[in-house]
C-alpha atoms as a PDB file:
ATOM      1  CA  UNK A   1     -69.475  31.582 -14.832  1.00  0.00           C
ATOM      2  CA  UNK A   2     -67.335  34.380 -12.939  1.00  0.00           C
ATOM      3  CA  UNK A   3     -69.553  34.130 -10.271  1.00  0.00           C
ATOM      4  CA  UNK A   4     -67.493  33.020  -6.928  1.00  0.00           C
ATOM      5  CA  UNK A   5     -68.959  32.155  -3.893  1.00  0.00           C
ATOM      6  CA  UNK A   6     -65.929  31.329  -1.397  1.00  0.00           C
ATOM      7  CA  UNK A   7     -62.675  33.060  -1.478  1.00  0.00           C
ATOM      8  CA  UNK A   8     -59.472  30.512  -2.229  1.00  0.00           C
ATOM      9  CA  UNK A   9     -57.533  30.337   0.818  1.00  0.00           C
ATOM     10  CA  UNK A  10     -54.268  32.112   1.190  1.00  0.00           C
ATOM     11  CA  UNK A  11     -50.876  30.626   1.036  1.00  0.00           C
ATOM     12  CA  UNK A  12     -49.367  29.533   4.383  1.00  0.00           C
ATOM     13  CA  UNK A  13     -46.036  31.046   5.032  1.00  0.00           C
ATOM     14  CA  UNK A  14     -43.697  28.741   7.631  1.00  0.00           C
ATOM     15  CA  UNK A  15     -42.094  32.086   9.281  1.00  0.00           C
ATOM     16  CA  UNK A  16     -38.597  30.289  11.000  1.00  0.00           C
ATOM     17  CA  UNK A  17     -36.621  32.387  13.100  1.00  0.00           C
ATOM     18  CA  UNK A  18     -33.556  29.852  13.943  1.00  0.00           C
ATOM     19  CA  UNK A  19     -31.927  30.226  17.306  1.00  0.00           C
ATOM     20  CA  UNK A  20     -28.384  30.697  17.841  1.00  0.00           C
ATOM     21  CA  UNK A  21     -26.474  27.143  18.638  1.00  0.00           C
ATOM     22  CA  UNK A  22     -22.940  26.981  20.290  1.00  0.00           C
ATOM     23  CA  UNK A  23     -21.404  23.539  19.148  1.00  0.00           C
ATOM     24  CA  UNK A  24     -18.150  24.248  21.258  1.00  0.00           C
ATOM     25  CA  UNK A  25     -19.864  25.218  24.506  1.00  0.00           C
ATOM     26  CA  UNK A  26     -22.194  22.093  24.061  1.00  0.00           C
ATOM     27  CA  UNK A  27     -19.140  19.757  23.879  1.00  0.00           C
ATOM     28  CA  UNK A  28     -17.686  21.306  26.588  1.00  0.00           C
ATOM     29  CA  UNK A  29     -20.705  20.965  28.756  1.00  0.00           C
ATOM     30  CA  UNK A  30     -20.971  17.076  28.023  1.00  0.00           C
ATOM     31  CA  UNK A  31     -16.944  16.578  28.825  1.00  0.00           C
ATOM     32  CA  UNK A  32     -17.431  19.046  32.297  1.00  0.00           C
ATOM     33  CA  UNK A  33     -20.756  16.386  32.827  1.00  0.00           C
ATOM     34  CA  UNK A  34     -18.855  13.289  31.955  1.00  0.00           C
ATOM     35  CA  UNK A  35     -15.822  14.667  34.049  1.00  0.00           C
ATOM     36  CA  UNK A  36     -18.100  15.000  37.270  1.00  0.00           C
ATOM     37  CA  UNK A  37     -20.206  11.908  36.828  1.00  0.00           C
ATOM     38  CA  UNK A  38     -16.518  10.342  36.554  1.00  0.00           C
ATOM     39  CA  UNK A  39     -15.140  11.698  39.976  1.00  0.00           C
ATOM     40  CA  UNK A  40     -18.610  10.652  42.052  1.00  0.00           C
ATOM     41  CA  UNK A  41     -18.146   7.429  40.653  1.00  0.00           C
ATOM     42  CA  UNK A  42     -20.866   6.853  38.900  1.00  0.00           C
ATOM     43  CA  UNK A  43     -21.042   4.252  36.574  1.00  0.00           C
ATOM     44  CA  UNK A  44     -23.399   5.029  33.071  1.00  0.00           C
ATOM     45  CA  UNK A  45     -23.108   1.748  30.975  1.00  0.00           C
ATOM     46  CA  UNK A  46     -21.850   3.100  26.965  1.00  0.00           C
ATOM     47  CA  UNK A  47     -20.432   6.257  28.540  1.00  0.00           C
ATOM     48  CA  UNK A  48     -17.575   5.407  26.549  1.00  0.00           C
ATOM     49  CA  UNK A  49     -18.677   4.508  23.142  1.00  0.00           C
ATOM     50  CA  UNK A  50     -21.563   7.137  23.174  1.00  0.00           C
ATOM     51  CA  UNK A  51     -20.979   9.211  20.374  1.00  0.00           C
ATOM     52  CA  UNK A  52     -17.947   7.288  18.918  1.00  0.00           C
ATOM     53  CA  UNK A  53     -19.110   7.242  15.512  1.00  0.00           C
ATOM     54  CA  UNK A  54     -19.557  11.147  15.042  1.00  0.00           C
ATOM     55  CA  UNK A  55     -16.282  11.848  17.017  1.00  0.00           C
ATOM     56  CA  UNK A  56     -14.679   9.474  14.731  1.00  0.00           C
ATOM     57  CA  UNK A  57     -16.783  11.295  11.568  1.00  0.00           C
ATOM     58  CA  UNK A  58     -15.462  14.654  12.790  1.00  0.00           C
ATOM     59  CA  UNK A  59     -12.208  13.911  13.408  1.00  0.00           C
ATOM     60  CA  UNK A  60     -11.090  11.247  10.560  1.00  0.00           C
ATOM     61  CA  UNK A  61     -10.966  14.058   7.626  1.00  0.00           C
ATOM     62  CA  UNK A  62      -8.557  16.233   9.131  1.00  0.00           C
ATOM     63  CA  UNK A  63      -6.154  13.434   9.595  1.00  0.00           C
ATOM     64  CA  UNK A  64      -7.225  11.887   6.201  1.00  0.00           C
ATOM     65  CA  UNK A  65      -6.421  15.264   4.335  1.00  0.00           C
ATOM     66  CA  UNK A  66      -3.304  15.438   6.275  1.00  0.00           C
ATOM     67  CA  UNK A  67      -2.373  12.052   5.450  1.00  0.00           C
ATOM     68  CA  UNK A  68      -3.215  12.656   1.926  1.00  0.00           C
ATOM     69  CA  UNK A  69      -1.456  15.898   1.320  1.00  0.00           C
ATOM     70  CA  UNK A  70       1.758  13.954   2.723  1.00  0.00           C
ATOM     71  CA  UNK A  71       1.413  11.514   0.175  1.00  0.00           C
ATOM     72  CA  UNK A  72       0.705  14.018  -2.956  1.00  0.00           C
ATOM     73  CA  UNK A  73       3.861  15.707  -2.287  1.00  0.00           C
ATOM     74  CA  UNK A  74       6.117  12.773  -1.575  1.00  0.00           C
ATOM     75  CA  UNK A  75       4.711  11.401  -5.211  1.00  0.00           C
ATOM     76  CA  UNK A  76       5.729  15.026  -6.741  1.00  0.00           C
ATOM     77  CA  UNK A  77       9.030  14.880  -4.693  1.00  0.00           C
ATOM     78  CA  UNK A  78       9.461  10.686  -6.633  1.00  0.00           C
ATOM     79  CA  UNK A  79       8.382  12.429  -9.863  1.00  0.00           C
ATOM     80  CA  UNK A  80      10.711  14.842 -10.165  1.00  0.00           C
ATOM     81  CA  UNK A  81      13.882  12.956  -8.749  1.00  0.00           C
ATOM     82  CA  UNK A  82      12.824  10.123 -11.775  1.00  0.00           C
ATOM     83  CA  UNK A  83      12.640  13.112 -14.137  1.00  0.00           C
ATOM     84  CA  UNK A  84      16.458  13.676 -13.218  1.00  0.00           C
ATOM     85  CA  UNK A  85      17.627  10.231 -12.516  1.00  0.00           C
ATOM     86  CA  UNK A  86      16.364   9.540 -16.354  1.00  0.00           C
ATOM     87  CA  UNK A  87      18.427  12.754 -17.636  1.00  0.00           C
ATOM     88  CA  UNK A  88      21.517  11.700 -15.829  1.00  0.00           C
ATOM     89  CA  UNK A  89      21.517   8.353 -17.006  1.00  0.00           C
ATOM     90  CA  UNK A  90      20.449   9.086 -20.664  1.00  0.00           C
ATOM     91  CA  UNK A  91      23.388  11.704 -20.690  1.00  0.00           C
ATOM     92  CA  UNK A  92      25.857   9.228 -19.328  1.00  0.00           C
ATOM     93  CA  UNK A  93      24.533   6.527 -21.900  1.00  0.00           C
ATOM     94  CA  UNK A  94      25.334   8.601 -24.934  1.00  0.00           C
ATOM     95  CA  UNK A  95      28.539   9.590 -23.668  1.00  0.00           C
ATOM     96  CA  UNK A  96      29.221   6.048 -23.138  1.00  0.00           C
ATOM     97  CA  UNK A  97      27.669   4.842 -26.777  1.00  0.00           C
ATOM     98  CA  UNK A  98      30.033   7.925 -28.137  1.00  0.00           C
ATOM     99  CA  UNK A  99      32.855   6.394 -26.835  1.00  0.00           C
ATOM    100  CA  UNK A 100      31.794   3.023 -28.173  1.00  0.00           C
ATOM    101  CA  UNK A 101      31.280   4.087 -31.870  1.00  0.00           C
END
């Protein structure tokens, strides 16, 4: 029984070497194209809308976390004037119920 004919094959190895990738300098490249296709005149049907969606993806959360960091602190800033609207006028009610009886 521990007689093997054929060896078991060896385990592939994927060996990925990943190549550096400037977002930045790519965008710029497609606003330099879009700028020169613009001054020749030439017309490229969805030039406009190409790409609207991930612009839109990219951009939204900055605004939205803005947006939402405005709105956290005016909530605290509501809070807290509450806090000491409710001490002011339960400290003017008891003086007043004092002077009542």
């Amino acid at each position: 029984m521990g007689l093997i004919i054929f060896k078991p094959p060896q385990y592939k190895v994927f060996n990925y070497k990943p190549r550096y990738w400037n977002e930045r300098k790519e965008e710029l490249d497609e606003i330099i194209d879009r700028a020169k296709r613009q001054e020749a005149g030439e017309y490229v049907p969805g030039d406009y809308i190409k790409g609207g969606f991930k612009k839109m993806r990219i951009t939204n959360p900055k605004k939205v976390n803005k947006v939402a960091t405005i709105i956290k602190w005016i909530g605290v800033f509501a809070a807290c004037a509450l806090v000491l609207a409710a001490f002011y006028f339960a400290k003017t009610l008891e003086a007043v119920m004092d002077k009542l009886g």
